[in-house]
PDB file of N, CA and C in Angstrom:
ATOM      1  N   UNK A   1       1.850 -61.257  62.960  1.00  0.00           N
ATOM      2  CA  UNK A   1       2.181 -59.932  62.476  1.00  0.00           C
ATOM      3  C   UNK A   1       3.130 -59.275  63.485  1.00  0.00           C
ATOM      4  N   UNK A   2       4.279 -58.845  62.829  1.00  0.00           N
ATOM      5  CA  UNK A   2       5.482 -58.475  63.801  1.00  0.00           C
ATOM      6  C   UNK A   2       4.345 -56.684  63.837  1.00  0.00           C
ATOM      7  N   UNK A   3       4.511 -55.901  64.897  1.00  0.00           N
ATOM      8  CA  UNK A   3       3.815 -54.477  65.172  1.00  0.00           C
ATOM      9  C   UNK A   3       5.602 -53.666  65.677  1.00  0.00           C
ATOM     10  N   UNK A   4       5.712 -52.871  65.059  1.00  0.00           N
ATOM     11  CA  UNK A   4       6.720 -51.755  64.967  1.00  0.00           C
ATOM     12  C   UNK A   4       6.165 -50.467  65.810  1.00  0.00           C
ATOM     13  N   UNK A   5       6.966 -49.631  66.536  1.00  0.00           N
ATOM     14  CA  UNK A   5       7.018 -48.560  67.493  1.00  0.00           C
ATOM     15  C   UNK A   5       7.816 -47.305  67.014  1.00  0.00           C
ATOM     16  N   UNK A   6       7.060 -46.853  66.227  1.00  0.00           N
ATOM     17  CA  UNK A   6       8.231 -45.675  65.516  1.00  0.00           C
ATOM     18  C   UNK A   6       9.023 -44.871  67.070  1.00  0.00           C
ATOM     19  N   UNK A   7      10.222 -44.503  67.001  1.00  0.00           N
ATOM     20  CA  UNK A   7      10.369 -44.071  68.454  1.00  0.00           C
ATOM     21  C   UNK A   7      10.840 -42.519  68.156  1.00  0.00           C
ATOM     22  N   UNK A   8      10.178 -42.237  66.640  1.00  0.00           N
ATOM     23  CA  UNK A   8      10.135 -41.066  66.444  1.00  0.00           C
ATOM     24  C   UNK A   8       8.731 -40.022  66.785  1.00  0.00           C
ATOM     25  N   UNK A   9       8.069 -40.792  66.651  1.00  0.00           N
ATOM     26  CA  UNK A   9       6.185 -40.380  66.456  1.00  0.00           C
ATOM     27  C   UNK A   9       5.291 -41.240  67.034  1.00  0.00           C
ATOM     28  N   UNK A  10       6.072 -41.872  67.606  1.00  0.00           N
ATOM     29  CA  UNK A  10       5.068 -43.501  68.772  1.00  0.00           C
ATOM     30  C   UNK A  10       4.125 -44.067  67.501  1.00  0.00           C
ATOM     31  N   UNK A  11       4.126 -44.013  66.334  1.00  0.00           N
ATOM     32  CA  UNK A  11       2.942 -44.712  65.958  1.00  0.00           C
ATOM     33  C   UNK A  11       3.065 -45.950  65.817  1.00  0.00           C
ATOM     34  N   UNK A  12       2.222 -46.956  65.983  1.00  0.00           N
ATOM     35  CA  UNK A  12       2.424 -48.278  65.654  1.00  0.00           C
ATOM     36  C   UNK A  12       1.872 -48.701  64.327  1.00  0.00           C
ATOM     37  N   UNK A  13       2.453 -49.704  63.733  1.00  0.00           N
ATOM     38  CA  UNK A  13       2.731 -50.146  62.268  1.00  0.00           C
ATOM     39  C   UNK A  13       3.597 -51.670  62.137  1.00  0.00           C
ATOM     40  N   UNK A  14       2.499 -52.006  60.847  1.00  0.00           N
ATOM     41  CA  UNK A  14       3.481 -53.786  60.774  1.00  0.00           C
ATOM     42  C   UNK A  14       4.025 -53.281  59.311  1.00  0.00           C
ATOM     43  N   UNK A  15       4.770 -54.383  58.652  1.00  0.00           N
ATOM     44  CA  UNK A  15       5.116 -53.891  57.339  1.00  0.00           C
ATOM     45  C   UNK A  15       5.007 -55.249  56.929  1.00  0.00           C
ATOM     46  N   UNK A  16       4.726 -54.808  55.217  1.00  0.00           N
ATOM     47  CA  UNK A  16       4.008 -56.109  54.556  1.00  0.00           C
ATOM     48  C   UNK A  16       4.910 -56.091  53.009  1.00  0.00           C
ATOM     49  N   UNK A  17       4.528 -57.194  52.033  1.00  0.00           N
ATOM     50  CA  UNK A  17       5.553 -57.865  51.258  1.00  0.00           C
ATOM     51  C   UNK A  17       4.803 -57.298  50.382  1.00  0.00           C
ATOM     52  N   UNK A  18       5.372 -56.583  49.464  1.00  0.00           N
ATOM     53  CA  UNK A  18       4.642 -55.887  48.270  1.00  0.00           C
ATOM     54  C   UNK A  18       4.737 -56.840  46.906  1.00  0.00           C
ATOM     55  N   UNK A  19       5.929 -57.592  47.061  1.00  0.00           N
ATOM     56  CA  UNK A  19       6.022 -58.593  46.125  1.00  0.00           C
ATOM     57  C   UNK A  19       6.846 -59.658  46.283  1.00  0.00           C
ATOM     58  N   UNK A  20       6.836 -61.080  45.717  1.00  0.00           N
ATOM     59  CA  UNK A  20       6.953 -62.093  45.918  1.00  0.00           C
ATOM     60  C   UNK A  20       8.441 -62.367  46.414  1.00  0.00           C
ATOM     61  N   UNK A  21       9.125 -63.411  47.148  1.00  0.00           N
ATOM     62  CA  UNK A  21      10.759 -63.346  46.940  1.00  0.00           C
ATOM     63  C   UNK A  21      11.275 -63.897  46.086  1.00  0.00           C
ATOM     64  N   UNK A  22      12.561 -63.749  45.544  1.00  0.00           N
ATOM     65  CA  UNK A  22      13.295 -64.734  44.478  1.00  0.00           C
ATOM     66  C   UNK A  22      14.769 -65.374  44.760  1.00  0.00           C
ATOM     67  N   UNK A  23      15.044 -66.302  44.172  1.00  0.00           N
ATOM     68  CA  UNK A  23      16.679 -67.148  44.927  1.00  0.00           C
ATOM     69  C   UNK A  23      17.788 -65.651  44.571  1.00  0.00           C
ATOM     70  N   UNK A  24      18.133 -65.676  45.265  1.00  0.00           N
ATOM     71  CA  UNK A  24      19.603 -64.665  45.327  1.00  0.00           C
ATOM     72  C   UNK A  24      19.202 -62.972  45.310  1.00  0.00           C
ATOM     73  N   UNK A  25      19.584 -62.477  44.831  1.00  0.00           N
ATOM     74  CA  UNK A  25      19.330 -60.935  44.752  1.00  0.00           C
ATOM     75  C   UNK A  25      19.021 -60.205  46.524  1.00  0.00           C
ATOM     76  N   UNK A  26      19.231 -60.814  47.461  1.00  0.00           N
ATOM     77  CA  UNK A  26      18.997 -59.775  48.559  1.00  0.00           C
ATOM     78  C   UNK A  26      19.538 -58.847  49.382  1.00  0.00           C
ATOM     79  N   UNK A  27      18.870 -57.843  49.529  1.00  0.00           N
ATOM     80  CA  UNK A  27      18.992 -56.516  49.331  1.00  0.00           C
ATOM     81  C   UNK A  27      18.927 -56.268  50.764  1.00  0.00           C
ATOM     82  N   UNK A  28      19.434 -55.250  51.905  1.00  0.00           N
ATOM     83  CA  UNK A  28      19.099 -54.650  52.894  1.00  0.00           C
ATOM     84  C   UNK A  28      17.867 -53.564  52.567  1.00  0.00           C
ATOM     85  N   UNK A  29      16.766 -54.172  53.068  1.00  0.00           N
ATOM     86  CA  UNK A  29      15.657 -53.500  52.721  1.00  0.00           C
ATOM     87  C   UNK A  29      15.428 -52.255  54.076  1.00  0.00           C
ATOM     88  N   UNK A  30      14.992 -50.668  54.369  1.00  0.00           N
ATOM     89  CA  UNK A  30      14.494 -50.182  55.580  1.00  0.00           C
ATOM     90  C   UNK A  30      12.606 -50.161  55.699  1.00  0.00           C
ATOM     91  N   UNK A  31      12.761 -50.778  57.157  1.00  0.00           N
ATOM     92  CA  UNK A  31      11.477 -50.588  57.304  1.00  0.00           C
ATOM     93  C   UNK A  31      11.231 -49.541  58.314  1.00  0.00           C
ATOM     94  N   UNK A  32      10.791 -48.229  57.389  1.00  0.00           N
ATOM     95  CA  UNK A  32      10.018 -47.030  57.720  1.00  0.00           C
ATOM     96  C   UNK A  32       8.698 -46.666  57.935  1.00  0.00           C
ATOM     97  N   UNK A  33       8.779 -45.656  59.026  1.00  0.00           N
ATOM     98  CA  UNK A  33       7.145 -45.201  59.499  1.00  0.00           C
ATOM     99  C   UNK A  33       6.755 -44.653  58.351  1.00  0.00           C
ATOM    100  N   UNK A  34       5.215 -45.510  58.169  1.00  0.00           N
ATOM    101  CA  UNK A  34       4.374 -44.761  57.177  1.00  0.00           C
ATOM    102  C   UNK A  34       3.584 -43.553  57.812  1.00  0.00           C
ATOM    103  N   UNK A  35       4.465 -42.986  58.855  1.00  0.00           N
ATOM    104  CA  UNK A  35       3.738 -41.266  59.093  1.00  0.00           C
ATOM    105  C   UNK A  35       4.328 -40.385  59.324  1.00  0.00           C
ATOM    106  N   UNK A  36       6.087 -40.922  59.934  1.00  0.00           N
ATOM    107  CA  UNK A  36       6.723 -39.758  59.287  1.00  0.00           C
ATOM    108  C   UNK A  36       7.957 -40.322  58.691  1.00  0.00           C
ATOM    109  N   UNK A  37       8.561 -41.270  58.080  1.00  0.00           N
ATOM    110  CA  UNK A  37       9.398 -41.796  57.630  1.00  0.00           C
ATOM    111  C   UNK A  37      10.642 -42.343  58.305  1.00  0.00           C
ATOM    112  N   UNK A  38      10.714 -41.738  59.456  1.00  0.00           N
ATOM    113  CA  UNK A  38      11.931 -42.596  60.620  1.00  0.00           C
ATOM    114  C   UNK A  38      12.144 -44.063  60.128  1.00  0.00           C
ATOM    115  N   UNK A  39      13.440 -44.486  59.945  1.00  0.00           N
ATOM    116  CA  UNK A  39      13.637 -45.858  59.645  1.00  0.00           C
ATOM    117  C   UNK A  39      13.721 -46.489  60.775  1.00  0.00           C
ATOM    118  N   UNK A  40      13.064 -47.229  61.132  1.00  0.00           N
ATOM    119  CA  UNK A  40      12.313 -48.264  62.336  1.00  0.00           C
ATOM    120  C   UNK A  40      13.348 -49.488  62.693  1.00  0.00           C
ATOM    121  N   UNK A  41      13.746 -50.256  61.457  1.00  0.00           N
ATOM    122  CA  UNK A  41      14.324 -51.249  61.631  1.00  0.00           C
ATOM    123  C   UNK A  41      14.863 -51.341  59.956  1.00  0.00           C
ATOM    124  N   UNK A  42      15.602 -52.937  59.574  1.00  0.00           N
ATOM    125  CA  UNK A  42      15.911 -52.910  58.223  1.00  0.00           C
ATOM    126  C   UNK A  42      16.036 -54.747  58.709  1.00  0.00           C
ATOM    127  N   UNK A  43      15.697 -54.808  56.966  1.00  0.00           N
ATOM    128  CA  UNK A  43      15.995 -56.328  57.029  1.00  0.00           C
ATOM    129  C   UNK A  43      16.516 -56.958  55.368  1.00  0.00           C
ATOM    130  N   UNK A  44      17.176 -58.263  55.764  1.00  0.00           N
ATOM    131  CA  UNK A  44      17.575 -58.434  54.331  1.00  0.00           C
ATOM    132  C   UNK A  44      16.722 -59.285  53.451  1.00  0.00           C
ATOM    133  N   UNK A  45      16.553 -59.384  52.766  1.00  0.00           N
ATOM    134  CA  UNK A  45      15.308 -59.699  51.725  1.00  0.00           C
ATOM    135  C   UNK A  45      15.410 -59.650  50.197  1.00  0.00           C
ATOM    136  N   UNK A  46      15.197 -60.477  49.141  1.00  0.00           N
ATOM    137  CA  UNK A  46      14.565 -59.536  48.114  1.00  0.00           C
ATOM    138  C   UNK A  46      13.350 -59.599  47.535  1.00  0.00           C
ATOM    139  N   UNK A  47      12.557 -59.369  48.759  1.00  0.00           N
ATOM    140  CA  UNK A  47      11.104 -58.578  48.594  1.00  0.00           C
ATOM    141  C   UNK A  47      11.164 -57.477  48.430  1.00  0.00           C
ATOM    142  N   UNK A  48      10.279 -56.675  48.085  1.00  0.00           N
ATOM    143  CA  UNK A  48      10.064 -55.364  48.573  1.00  0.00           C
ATOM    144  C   UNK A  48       8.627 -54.890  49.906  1.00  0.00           C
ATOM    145  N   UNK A  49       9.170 -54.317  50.570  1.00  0.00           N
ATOM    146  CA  UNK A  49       8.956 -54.543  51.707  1.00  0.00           C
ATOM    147  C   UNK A  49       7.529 -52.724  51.759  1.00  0.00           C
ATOM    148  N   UNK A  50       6.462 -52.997  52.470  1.00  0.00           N
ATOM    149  CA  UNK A  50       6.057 -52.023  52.531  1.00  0.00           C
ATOM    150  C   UNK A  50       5.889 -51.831  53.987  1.00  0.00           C
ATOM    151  N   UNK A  51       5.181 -50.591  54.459  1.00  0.00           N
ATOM    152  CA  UNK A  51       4.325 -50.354  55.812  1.00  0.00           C
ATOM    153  C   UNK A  51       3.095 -49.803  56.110  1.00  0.00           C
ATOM    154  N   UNK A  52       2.404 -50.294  56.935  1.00  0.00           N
ATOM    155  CA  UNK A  52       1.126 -49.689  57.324  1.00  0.00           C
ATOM    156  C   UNK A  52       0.762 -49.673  58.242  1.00  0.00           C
ATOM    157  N   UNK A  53       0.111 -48.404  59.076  1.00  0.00           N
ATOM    158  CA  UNK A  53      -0.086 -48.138  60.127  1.00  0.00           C
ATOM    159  C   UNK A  53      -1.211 -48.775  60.353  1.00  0.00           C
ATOM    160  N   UNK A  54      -0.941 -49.581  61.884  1.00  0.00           N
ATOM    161  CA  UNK A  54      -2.532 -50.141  62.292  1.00  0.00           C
ATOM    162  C   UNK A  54      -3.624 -49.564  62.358  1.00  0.00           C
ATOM    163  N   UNK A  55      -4.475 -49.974  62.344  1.00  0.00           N
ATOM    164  CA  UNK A  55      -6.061 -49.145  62.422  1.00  0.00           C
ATOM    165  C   UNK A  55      -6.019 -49.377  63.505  1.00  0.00           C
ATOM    166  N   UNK A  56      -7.513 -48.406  64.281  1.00  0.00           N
ATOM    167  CA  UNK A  56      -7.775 -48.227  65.676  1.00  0.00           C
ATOM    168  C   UNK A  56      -8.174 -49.391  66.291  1.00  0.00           C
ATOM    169  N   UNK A  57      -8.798 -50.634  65.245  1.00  0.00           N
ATOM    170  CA  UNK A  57      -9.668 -52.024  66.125  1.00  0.00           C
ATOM    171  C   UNK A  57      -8.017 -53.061  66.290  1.00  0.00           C
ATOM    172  N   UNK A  58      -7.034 -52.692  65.402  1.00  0.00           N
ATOM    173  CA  UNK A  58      -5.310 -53.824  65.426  1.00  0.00           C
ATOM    174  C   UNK A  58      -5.238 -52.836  66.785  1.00  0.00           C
ATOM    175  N   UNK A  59      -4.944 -51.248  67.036  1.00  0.00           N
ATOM    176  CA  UNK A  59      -4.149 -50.891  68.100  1.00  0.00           C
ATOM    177  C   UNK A  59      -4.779 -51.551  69.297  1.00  0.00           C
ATOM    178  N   UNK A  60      -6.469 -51.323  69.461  1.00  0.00           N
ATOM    179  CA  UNK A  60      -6.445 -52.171  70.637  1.00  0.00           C
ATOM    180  C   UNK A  60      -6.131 -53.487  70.694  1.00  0.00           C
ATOM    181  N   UNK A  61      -6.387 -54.099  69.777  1.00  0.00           N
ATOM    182  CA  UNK A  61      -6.093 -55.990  70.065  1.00  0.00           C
ATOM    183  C   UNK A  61      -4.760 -55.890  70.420  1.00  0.00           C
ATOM    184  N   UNK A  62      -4.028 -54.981  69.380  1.00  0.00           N
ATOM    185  CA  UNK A  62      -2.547 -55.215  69.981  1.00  0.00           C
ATOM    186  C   UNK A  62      -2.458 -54.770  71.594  1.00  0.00           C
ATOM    187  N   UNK A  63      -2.327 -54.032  71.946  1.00  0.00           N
ATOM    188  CA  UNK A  63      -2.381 -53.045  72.965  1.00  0.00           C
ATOM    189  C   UNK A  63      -3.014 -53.916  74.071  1.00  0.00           C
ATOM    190  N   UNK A  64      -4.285 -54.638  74.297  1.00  0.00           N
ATOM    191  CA  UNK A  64      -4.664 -55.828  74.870  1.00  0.00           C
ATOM    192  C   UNK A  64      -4.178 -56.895  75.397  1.00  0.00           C
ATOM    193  N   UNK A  65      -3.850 -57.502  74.259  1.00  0.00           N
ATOM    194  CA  UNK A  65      -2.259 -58.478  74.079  1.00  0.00           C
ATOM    195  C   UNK A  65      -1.062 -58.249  74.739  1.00  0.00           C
ATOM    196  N   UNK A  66      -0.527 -57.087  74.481  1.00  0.00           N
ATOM    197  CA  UNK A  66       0.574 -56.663  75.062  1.00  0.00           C
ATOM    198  C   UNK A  66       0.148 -56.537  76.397  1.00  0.00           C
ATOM    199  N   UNK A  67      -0.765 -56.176  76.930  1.00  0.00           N
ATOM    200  CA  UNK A  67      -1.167 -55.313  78.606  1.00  0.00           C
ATOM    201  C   UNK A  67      -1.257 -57.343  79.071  1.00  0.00           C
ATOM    202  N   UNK A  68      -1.938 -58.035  78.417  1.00  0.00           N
ATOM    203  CA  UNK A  68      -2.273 -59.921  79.070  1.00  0.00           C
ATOM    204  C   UNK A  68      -0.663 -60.445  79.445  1.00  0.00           C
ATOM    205  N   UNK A  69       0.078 -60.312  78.594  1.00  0.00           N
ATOM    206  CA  UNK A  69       1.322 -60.463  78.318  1.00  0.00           C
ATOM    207  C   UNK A  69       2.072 -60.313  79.438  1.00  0.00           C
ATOM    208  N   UNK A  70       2.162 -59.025  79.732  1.00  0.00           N
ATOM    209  CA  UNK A  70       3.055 -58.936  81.362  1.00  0.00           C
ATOM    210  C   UNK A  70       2.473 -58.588  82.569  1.00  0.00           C
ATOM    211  N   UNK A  71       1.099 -59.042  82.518  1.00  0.00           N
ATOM    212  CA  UNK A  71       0.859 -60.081  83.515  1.00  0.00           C
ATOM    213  C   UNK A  71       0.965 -61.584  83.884  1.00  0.00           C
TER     214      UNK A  71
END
């Protein structure tokens, strides 16, 4: 799970595939904070692309991970 850093509102958030892909049709999709809408990043795709903010038990694992990491 890629974890996103809004660097508008610090919240952290992954974004997920709302529906399946298909050959050709892709689209520059934005992937926006689901808390205050800042566009985060963008990617090309033709999924449709959603987001959701981690819950409190993902922020620590993430947050964990990240702190093991650069040590």
């Amino acid at each position: 799970m890629t974890v996103y850093t809004c660097p508008a509102c610090n919240e952290l958030f992954h974004k997920n595939y709302l529906s399946g892909t298909f050959p050709g049709g892709k689209e520059k999709e934005d992937i926006d904070c689901p808390s205050c809408g800042h566009t985060v990043a963008t990617e090309m795709t033709s999924a449709v692309l959603g987001t959701k903010a981690l819950t409190a038990d993902e922020k620590t694992a993430y947050l964990a991970s990240a702190t093991k990491s650069r040590t």
